[in-house]
N, C-alpha and C. Protein backbone atom coordinates (compact mmCIF):
# COMPACT_ATOMS: atom_id res chain seq x y z
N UNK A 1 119.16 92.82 147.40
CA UNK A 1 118.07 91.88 147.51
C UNK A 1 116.88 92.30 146.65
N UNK A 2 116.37 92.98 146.71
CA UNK A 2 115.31 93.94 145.84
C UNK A 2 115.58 93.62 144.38
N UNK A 3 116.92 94.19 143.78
CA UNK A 3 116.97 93.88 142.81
C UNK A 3 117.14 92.45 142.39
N UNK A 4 117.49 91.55 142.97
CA UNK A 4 116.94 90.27 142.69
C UNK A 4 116.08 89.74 142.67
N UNK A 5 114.86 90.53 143.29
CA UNK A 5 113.57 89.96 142.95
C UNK A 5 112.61 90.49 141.79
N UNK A 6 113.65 91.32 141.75
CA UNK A 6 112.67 92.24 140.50
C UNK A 6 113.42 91.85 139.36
N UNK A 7 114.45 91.16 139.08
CA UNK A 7 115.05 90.40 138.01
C UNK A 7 114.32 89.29 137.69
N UNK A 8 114.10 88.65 139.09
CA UNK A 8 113.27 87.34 139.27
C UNK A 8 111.70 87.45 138.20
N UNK A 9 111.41 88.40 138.83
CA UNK A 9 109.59 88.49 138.75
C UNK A 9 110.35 88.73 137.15
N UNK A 10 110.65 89.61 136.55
CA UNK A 10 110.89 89.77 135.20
C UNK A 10 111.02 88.95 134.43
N UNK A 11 112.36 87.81 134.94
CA UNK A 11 112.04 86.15 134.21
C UNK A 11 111.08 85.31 134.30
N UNK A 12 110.23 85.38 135.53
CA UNK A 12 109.23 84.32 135.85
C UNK A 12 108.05 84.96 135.20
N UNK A 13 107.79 86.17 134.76
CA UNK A 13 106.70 86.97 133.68
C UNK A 13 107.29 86.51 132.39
N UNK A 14 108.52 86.44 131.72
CA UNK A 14 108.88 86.20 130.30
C UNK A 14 108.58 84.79 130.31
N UNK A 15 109.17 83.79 131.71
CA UNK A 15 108.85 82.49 130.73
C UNK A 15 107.31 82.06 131.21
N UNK A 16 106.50 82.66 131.85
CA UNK A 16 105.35 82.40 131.75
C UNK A 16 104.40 82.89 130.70
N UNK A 17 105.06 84.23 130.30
CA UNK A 17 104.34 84.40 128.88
C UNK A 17 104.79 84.28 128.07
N UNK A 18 105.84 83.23 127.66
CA UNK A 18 106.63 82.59 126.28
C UNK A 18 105.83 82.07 125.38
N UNK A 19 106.05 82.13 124.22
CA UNK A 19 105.07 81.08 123.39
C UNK A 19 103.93 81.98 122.90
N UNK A 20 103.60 83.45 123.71
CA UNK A 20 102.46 84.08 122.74
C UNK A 20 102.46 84.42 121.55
N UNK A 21 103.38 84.92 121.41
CA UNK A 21 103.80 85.68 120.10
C UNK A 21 103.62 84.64 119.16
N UNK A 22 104.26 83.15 119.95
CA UNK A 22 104.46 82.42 118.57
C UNK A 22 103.07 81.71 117.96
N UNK A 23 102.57 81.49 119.47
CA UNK A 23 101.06 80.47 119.35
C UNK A 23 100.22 81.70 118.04
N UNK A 24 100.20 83.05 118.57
CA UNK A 24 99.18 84.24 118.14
C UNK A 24 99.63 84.70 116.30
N UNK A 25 100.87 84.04 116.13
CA UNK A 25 101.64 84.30 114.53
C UNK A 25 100.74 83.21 113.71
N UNK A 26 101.13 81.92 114.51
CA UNK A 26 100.90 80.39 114.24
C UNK A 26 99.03 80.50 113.79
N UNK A 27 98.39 81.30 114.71
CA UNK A 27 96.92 81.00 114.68
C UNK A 27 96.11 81.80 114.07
N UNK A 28 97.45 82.91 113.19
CA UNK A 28 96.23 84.18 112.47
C UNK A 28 96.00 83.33 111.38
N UNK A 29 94.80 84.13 110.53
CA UNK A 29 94.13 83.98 109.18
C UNK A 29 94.74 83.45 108.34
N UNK A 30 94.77 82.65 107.58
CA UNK A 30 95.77 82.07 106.29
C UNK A 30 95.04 82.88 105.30
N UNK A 31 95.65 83.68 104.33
CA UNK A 31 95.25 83.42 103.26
C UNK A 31 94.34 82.67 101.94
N UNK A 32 93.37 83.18 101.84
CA UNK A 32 92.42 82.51 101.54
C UNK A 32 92.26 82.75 99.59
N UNK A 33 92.15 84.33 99.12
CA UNK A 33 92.33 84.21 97.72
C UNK A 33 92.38 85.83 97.92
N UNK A 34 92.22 86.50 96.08
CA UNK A 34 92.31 87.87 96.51
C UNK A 34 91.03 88.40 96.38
N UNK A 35 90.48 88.92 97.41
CA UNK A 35 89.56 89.75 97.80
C UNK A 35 88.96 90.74 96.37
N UNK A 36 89.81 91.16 95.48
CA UNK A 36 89.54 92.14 94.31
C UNK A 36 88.47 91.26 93.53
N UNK A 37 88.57 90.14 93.63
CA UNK A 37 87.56 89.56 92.76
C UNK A 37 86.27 89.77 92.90
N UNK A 38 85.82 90.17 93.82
CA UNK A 38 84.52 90.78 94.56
C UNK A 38 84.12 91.96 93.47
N UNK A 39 83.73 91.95 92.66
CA UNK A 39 83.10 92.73 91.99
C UNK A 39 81.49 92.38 91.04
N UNK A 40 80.37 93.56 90.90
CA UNK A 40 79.30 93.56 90.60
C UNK A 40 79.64 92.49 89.24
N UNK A 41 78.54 91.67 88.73
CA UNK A 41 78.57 90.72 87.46
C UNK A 41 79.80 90.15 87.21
N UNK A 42 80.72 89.62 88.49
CA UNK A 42 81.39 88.40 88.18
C UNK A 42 80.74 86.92 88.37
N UNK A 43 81.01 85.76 87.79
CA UNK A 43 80.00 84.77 87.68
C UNK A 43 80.54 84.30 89.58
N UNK A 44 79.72 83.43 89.84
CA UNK A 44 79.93 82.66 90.74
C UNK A 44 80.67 81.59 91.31
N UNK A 45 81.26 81.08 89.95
CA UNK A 45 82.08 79.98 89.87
C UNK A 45 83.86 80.64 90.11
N UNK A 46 84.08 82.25 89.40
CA UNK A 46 84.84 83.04 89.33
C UNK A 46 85.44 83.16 91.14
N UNK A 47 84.17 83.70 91.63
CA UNK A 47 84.41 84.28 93.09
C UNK A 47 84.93 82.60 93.95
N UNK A 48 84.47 81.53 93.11
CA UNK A 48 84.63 80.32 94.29
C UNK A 48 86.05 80.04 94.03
N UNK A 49 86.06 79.93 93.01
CA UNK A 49 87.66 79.59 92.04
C UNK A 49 89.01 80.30 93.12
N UNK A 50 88.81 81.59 93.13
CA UNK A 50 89.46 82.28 93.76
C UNK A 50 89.50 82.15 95.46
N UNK A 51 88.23 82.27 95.79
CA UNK A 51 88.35 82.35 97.18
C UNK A 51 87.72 81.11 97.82
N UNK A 52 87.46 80.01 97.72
CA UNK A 52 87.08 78.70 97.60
C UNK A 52 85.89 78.63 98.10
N UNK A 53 85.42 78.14 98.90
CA UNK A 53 83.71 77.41 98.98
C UNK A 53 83.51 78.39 100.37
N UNK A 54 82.07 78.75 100.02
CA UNK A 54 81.74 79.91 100.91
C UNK A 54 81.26 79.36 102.42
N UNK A 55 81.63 80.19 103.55
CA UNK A 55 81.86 79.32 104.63
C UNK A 55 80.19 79.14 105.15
N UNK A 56 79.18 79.98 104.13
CA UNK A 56 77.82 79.59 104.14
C UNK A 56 77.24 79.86 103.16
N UNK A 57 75.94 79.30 102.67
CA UNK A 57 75.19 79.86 101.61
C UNK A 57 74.06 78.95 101.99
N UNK A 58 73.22 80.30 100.92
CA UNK A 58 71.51 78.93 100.46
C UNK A 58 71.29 80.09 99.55
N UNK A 59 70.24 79.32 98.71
CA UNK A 59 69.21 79.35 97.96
C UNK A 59 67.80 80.18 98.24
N UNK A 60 68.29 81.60 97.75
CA UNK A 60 66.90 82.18 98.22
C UNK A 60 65.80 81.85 97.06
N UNK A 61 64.37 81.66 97.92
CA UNK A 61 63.32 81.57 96.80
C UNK A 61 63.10 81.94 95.40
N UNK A 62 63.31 83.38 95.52
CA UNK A 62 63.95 83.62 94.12
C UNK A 62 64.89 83.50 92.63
N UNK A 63 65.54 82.94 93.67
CA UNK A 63 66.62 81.81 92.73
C UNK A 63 68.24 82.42 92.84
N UNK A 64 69.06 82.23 92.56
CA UNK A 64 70.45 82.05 92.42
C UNK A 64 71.05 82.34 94.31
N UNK A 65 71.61 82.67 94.70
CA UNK A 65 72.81 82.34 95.73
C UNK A 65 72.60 83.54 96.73
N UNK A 66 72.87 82.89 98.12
CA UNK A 66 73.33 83.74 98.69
C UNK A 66 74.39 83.20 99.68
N UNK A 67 75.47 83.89 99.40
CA UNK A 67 76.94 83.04 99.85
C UNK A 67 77.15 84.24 101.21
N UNK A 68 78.17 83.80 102.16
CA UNK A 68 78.85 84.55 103.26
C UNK A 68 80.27 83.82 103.60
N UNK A 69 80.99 84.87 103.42
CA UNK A 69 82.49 84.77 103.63
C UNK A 69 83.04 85.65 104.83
N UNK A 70 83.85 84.60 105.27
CA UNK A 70 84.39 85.44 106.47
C UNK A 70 86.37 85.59 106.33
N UNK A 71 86.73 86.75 106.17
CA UNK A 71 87.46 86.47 105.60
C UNK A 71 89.02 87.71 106.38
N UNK A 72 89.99 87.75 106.17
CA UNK A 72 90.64 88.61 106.76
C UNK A 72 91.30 89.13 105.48
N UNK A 73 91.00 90.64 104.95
CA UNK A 73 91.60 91.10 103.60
C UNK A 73 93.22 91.12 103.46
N UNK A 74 93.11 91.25 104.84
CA UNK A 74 95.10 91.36 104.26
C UNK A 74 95.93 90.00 104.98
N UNK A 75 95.35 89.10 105.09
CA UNK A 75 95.54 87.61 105.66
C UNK A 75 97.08 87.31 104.98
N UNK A 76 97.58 86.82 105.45
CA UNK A 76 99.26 86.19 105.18
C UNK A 76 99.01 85.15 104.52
N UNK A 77 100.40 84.50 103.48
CA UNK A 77 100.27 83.41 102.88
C UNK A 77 100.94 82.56 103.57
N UNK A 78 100.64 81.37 103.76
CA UNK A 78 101.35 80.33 104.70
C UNK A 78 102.71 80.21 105.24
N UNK A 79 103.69 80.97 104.16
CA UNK A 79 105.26 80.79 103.94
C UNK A 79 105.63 81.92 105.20
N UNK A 80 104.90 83.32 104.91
CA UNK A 80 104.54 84.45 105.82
C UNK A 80 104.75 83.95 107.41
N UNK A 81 103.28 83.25 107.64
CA UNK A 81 103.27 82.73 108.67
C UNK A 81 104.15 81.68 109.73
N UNK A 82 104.63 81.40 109.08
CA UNK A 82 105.74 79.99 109.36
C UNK A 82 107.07 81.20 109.24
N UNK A 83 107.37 81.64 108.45
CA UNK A 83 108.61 82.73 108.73
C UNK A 83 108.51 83.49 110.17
N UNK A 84 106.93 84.17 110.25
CA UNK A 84 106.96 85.03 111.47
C UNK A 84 107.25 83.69 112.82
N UNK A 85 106.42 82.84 112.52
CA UNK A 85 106.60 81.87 114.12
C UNK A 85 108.25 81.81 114.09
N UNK A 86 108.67 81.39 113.00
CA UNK A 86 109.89 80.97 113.36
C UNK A 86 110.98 82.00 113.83
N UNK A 87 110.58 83.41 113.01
CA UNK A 87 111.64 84.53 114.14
C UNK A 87 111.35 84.79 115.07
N UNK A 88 110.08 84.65 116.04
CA UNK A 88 109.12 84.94 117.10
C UNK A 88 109.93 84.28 117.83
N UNK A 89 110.11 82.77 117.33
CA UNK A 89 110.59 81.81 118.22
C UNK A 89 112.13 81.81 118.23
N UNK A 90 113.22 82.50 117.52
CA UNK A 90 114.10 82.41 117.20
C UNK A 90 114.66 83.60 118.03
N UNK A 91 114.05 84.81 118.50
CA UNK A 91 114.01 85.38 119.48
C UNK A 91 113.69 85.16 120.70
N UNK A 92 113.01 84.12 121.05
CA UNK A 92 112.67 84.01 122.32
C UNK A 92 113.66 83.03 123.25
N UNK A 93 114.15 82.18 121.96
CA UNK A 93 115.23 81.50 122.20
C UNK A 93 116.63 82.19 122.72
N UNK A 94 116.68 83.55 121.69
CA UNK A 94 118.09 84.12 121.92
C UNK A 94 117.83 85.17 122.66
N UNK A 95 117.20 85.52 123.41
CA UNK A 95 116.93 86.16 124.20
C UNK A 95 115.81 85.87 125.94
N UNK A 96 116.20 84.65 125.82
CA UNK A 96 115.70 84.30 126.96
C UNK A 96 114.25 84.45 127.21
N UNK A 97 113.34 84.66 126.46
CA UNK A 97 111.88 84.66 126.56
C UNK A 97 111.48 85.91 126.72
N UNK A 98 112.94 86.97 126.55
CA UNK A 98 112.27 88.28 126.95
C UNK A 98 111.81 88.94 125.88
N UNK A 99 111.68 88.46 124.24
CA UNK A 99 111.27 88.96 122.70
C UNK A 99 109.72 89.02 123.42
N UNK A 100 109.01 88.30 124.18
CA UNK A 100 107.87 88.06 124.34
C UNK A 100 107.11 89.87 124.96
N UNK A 101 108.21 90.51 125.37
CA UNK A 101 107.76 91.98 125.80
C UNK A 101 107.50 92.46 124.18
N UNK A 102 108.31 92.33 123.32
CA UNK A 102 108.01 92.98 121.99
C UNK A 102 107.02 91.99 121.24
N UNK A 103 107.40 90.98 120.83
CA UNK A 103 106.45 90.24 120.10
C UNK A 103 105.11 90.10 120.15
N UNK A 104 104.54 90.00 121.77
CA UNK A 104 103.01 89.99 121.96
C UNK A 104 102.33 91.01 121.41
N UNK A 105 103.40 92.39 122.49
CA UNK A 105 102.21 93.84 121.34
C UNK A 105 102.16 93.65 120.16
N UNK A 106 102.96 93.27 119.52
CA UNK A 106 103.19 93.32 117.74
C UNK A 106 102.30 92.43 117.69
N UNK A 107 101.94 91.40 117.92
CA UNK A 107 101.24 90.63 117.52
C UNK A 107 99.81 91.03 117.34
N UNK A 108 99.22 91.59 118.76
CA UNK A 108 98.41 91.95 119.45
C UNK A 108 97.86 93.46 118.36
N UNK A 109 99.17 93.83 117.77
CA UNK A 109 98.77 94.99 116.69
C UNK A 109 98.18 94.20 115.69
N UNK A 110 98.67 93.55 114.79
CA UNK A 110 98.44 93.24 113.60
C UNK A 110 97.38 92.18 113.13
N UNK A 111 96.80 91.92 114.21
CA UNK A 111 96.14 90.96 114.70
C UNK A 111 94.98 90.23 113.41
N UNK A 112 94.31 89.52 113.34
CA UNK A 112 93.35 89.33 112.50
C UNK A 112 92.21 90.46 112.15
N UNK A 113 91.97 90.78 110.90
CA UNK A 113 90.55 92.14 111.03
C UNK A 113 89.98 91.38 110.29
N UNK A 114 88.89 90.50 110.84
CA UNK A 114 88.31 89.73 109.95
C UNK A 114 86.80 90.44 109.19
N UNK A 115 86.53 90.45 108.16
CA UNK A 115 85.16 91.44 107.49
C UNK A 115 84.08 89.81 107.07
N UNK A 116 82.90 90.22 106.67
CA UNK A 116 82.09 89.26 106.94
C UNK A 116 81.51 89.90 105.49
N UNK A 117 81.86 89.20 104.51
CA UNK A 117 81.33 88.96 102.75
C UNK A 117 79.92 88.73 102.50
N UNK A 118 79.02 89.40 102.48
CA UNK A 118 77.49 88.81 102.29
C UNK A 118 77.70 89.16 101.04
N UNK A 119 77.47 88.15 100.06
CA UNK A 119 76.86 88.18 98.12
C UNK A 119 75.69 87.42 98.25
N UNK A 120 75.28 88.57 97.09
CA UNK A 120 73.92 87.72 96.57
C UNK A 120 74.20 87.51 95.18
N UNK A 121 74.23 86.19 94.65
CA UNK A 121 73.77 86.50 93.45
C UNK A 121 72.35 86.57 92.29
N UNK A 122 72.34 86.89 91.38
CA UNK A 122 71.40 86.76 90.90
C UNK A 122 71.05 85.35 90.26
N UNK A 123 69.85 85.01 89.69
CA UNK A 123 69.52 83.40 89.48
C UNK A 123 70.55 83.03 88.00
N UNK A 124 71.24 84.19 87.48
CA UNK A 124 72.02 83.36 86.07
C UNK A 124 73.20 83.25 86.87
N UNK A 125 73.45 83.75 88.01
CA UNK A 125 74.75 83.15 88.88
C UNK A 125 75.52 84.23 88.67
N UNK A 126 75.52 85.58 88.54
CA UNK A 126 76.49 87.16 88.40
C UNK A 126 76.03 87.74 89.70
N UNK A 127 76.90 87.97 90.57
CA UNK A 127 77.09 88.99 91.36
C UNK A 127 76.38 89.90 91.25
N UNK A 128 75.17 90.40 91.96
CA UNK A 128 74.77 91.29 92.04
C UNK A 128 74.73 92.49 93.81
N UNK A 129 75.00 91.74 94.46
CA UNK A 129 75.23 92.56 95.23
C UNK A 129 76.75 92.06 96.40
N UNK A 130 77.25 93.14 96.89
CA UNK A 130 78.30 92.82 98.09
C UNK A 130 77.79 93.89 99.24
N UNK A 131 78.41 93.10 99.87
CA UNK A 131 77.95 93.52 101.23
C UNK A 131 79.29 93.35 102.47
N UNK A 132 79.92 94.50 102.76
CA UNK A 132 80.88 94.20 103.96
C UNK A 132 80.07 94.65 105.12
N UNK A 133 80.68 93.44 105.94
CA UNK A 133 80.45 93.58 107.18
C UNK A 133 81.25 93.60 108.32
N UNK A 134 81.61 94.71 109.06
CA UNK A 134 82.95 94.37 110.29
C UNK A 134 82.48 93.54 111.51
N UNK A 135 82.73 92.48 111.98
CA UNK A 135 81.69 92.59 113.44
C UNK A 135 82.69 92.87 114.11
């Protein structure tokens, strides 16, 4: 008897926590551009090109830019992402929801490290300063 309930509780924990691994694959960082471009006196148009429109900026008095990117450096490319959901889920399937004991930690490891991009540029539009930020 015992051990049937402790089989029980074991399935009724896997399929209640089914779906993390895949929702937590599905919802990390996409890929955004490569981060190396971040360097002193690249133009501005360079850094947008690459990593697209900054998720803030203005115009300091002084003149040229001050942009902020929020960004995850080692972010997956879409194909990445859609591969991981789909073995996440391709395990949970063939294994009865119990991948969800391995998949969550893993997930839960690799998780998003998102850094916070403060540039300034100068008023001819060159990079003059970077700034990482972890929060």
């Amino acid at each position: 008897m015992g051990r049937g309930i402790a089989i029980g509780f074991l399935l009724s924990v896997a399929v209640l926590s089914s779906g993390c691994s895949v929702l937590m694959a599905a919802n990390r960082e996409s890929y955004r551009g490569d981060v190396g471009v971040l360097k002193e006196g690249v133009s501005r148009s360079e850094v947008i090109a690459e990593l697209g429109q900054p998720d803030s900026f203005f115009k300091p008095e002084t003149g040229g830019f001050d942009d902020r990117y929020i960004l995850d450096p080692e972010a997956h490319r879409t194909w990445v992402k859609v591969g991981t959901v789909v073995v996440h889920l391709g395990a949970d399937l063939v294994t009865a929801f119990l991948w969800e004991f391995v998949g969550t930690p893993y997930e839960l490891a690799v998780r998003d490290r998102k850094v916070i991009y403060h540039l300034a540029y100068n008023p001819d539009g060159k990079l003059a300063a970077i700034e990482k930020i972890k929060p």
